[in-house]
Protein backbone atom coordinates (compact mmCIF):
# COMPACT_ATOMS: atom_id res chain seq x y z
CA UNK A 1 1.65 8.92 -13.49
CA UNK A 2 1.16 12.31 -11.86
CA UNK A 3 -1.51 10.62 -9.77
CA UNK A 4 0.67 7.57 -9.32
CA UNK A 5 3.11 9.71 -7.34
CA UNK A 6 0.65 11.55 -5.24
CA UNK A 7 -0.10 8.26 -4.28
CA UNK A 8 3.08 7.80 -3.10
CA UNK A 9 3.19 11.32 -1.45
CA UNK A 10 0.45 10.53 0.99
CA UNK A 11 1.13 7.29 1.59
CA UNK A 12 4.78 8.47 2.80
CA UNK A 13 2.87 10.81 4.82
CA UNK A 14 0.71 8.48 6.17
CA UNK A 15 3.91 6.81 7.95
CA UNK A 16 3.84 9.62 10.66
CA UNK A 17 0.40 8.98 11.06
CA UNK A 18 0.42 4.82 11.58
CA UNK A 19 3.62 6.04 13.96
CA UNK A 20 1.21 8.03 16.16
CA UNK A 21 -1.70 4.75 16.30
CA UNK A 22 1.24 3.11 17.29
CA UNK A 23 2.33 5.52 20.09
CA UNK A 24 -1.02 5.10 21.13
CA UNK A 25 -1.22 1.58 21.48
CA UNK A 26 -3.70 0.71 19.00
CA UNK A 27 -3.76 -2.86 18.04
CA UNK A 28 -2.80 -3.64 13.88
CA UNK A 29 -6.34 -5.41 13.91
CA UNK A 30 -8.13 -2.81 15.36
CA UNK A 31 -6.23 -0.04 12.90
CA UNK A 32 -7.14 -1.76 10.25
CA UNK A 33 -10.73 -2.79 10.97
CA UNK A 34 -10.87 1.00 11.81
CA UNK A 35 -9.35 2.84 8.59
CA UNK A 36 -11.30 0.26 5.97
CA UNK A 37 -14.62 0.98 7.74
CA UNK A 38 -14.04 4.69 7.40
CA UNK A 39 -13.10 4.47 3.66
CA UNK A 40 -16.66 2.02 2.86
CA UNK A 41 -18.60 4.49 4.37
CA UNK A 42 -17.18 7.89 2.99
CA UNK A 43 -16.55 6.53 -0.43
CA UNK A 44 -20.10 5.33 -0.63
CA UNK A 45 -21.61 7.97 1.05
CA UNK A 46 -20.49 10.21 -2.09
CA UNK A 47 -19.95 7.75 -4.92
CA UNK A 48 -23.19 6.19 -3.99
CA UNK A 49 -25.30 6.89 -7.30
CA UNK A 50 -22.93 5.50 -9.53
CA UNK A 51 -21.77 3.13 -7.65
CA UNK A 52 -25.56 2.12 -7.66
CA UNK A 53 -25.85 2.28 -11.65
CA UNK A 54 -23.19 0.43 -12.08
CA UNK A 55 -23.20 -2.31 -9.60
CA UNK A 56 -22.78 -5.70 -11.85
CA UNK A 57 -21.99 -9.16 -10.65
CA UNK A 58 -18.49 -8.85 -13.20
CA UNK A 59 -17.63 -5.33 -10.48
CA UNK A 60 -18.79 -7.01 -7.06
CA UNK A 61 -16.85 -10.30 -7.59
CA UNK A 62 -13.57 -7.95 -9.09
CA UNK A 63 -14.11 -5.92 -5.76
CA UNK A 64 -13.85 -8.74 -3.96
CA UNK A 65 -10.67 -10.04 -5.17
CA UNK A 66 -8.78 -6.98 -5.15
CA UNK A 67 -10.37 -6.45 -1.66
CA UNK A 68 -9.21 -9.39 -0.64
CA UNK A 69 -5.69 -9.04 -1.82
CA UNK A 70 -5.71 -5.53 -0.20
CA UNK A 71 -6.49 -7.18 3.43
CA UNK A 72 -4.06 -10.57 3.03
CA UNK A 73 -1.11 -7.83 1.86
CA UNK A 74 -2.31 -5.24 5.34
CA UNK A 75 -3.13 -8.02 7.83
CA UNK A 76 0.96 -10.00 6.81
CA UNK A 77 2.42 -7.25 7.16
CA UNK A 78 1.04 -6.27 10.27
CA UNK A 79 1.72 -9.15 11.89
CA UNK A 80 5.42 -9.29 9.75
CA UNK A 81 5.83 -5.98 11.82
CA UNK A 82 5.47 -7.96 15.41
CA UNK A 83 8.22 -10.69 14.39
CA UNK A 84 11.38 -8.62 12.95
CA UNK A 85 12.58 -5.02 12.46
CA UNK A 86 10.53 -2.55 10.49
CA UNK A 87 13.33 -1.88 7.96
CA UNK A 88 13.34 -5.61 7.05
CA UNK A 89 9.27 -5.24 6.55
CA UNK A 90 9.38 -2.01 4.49
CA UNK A 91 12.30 -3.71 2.27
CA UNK A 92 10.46 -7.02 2.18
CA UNK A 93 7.65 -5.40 1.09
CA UNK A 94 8.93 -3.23 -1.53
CA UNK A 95 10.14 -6.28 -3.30
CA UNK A 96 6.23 -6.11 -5.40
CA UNK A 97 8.20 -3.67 -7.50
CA UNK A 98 10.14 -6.60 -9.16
CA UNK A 99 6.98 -9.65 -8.50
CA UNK A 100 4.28 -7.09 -10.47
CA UNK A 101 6.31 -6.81 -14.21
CA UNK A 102 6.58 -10.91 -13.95
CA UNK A 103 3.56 -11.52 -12.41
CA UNK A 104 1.77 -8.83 -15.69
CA UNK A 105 3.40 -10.75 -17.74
CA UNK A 106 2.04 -14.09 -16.43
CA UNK A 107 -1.57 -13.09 -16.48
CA UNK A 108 -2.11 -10.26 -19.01
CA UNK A 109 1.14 -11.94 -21.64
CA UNK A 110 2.54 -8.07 -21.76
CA UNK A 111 6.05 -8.48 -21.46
CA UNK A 112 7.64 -5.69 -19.76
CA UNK A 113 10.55 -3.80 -21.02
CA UNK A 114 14.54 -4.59 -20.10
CA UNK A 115 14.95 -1.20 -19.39
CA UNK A 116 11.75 -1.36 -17.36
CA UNK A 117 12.79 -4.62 -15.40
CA UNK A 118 16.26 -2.37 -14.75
CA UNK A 119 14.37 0.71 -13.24
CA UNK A 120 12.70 -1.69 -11.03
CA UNK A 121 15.59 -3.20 -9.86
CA UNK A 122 17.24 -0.02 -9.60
CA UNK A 123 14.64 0.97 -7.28
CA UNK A 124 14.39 -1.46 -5.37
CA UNK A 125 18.39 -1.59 -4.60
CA UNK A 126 17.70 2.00 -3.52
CA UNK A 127 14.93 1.01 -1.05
CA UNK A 128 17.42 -1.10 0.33
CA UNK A 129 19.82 1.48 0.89
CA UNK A 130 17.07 3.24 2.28
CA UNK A 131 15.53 0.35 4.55
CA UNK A 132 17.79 -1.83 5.90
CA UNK A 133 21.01 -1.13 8.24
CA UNK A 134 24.20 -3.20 8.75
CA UNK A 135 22.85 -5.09 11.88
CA UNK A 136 18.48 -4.74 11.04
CA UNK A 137 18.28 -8.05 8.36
CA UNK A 138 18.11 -11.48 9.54
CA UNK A 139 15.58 -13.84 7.85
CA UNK A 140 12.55 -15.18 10.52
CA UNK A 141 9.41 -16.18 10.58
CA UNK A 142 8.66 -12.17 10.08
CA UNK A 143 10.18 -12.13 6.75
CA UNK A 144 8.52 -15.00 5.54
CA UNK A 145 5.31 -12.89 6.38
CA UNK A 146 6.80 -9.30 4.76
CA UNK A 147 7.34 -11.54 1.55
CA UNK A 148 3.94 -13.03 1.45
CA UNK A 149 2.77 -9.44 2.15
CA UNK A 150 4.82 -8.09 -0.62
CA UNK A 151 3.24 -10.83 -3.30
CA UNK A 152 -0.27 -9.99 -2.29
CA UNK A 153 -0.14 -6.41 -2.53
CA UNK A 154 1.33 -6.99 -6.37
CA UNK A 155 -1.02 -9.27 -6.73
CA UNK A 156 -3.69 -6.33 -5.55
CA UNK A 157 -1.83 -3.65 -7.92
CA UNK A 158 -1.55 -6.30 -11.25
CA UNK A 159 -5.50 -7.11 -10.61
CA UNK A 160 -6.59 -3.71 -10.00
CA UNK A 161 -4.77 -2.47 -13.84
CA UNK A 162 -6.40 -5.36 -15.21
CA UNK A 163 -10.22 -4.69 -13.81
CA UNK A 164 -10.12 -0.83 -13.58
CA UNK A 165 -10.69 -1.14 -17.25
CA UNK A 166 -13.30 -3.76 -17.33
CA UNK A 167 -15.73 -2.58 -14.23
CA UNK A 168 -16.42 1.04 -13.30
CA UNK A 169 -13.65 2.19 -11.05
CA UNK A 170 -15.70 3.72 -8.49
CA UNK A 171 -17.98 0.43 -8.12
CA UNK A 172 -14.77 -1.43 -7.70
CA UNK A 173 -13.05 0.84 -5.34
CA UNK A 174 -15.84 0.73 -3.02
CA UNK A 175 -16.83 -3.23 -3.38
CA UNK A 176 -12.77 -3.52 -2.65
CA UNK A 177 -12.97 -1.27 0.98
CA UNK A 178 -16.78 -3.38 2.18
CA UNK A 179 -14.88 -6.43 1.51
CA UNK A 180 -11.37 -5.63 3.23
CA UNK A 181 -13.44 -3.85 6.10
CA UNK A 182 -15.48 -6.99 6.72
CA UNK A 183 -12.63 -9.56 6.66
CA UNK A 184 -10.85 -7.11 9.11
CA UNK A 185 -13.64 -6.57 11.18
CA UNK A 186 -13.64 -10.12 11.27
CA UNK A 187 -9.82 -9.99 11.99
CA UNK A 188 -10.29 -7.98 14.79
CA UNK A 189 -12.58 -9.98 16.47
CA UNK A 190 -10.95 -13.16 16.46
CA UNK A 191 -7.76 -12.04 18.09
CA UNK A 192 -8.29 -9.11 19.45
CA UNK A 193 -11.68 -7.46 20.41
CA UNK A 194 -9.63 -4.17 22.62
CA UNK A 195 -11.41 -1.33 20.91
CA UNK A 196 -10.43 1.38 23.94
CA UNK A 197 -7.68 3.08 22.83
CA UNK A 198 -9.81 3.95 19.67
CA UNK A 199 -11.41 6.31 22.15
CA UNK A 200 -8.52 8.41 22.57
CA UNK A 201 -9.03 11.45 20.55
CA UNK A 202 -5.60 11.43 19.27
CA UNK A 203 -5.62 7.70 18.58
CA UNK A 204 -8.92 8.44 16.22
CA UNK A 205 -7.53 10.88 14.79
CA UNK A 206 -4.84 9.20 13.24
CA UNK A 207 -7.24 6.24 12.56
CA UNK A 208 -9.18 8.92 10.31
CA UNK A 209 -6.60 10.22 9.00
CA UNK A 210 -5.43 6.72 7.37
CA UNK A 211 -9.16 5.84 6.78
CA UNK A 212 -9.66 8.87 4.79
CA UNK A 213 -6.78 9.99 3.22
CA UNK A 214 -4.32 6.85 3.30
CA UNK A 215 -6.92 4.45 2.08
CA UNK A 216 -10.38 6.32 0.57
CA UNK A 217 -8.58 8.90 -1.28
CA UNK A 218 -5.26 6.65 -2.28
CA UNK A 219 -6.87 3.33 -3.67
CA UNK A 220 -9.62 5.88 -5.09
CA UNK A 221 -6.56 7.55 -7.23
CA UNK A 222 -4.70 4.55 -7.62
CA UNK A 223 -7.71 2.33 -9.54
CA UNK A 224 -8.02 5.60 -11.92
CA UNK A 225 -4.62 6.23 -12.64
CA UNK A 226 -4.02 2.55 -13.21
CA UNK A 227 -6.59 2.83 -16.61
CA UNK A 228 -4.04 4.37 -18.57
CA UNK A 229 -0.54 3.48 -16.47
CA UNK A 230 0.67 -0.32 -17.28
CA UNK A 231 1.03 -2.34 -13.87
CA UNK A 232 4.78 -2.65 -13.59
CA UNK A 233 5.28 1.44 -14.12
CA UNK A 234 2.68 2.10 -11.47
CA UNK A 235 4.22 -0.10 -8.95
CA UNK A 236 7.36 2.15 -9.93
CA UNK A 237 5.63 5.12 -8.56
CA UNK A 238 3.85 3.64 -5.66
CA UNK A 239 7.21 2.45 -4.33
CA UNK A 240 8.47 6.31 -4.10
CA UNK A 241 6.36 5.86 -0.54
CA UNK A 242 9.53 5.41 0.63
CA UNK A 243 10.76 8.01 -0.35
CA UNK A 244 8.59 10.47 0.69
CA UNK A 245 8.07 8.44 4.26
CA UNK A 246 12.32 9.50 4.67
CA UNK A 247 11.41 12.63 3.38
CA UNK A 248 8.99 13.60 5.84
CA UNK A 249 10.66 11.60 8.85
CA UNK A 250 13.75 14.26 8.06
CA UNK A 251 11.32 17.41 8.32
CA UNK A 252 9.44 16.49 11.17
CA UNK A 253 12.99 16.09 12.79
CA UNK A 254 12.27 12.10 13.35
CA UNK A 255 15.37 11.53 12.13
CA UNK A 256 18.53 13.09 10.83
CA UNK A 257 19.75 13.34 7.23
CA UNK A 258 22.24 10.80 6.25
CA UNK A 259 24.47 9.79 3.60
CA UNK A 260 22.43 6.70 3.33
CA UNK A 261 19.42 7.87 2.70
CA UNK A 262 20.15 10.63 0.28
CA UNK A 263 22.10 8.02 -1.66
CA UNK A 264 18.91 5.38 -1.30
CA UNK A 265 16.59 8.44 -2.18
CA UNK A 266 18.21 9.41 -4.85
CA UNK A 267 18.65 5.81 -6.60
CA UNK A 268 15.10 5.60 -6.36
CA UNK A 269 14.37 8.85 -7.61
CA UNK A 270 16.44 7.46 -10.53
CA UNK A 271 14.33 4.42 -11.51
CA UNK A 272 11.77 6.86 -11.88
CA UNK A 273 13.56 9.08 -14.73
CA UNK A 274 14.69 5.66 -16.14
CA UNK A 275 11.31 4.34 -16.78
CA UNK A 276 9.87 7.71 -18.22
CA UNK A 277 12.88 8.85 -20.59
């Protein structure tokens, strides 16, 4: 669970970062063609030996899927980002915290908990506190994208409990980052292809930073935490992203401290002491 919220940590962190690609002008193709790629090639580069020994048909095929649900839930929400307001995506989004207890329960038959289903919901009011502003929420063609995005990536987090316990988790990470890279790659290409502001030093640099940190390290912690952590408790913690993304936004002076967001941040904060008492 520890784990679970470092997760969470970095990803929030890793907000600042995907706000500097954009600043730069990188394409959503192109960033994620670009931090996938990074996170096959480090993460085999130093897994390779077991990876090696334990590379079954059961762990390439359970790669794959996960991969795949990793790049459908990325490549939505990028293009959810283009057609509506970002709060409306990152709300949108969030709503995997209430489709991954139903959708557990639908595959693996473990029925969550009430109180469970209520920290979940708790949470997820408080991301809306957090997210969305008086005048920011109108439902679009973008929406209908954030919502797809947000049952694919509980789709990725349900399948990923269920496998990290059947494959070897460093096999599956790694088959998971080839497979997203490729389709990406292959995202890229087809409507896109404008690699040059990849060149910018600045631009790359954030590009590594998600490839490495935000993706190779994260999914890496998140497929060994999720061995012993149910799937509807870690979607719990991954959620606190949100969190720490306001979190850091106020430090780096991004934004100011509201009323708002402490009371959003500290609902969510709340689900979390719900689900462990």
């Amino acid at each position: 669970e520890a784990v679970l919220l470092l997760v969470g940590l970095i990803w929030g962190g890793g907000f600042m970062e995907a706000r500097i690609v954009v600043d730069e002008q990188l394409s959503g193709p192109l960033i994620l063609a670009g931090r996938f790629f990074i996170a096959a090639i480090i993460f085999g580069c130093v897994f390779w030996k077991t990876i090696r020994k334990n590379c079954s048909r059961q762990a390439i095929l359970s790669g794959m899927v996960v991969g795949t649900f990793l790049f459908l839930g990325f490549s939505m929400q990028t293009m959810a980002t283009a057609g509506t307001v970002p709060s409306s995506v990152g709300f949108l989004t969030a709503i995997n915290v209430i489709i991954v207890p139903f959708l557990w329960w639908a595959i693996a038959k473990k029925r969550p908990s009430r109180r469970m289903i209520g920290a979940c919901v708790l949470c997820l009011c408080g991301i809306g506190v957090l997210s969305l502003k008086l005048d920011g929420f109108s439902f679009s063609v973008g929406n209908g994208l954030a919502l797809a995005c947000s049952f694919f990536f509980a789709c990725h987090i349900v399948f990923t409990g269920i496998f990290s316990v059947r494959v070897n988790p460093n096999t599956l990470v790694f088959v998971q980052f080839v497979t997203a890279a490729v389709l990406s790659i292959l995202f890229f290409l087809a409507f896109d292809r404008n690699y040059v502001p990849l060149l910018h030093p600045r631009g790359f640099l954030s590009v590594a930073y998600l490839g490495v940190f935000s993706t190779c390290l994260c999914f890496f912690l998140q497929s060994i935490a999720q061995v012993h952590v149910p799937a509807s408790k870690a979607a719990l913690f991954l959620c606190t992203e949100s969190l720490f993304c306001s979190i850091f936004s106020v430090l780096l002076k991004y934004e100011p401290l509201t009323l708002t967001m402490a009371t959003g941040g500290a609902m969510i904060f709340a689900s979390v002491l719900i689900a462990e008492y």
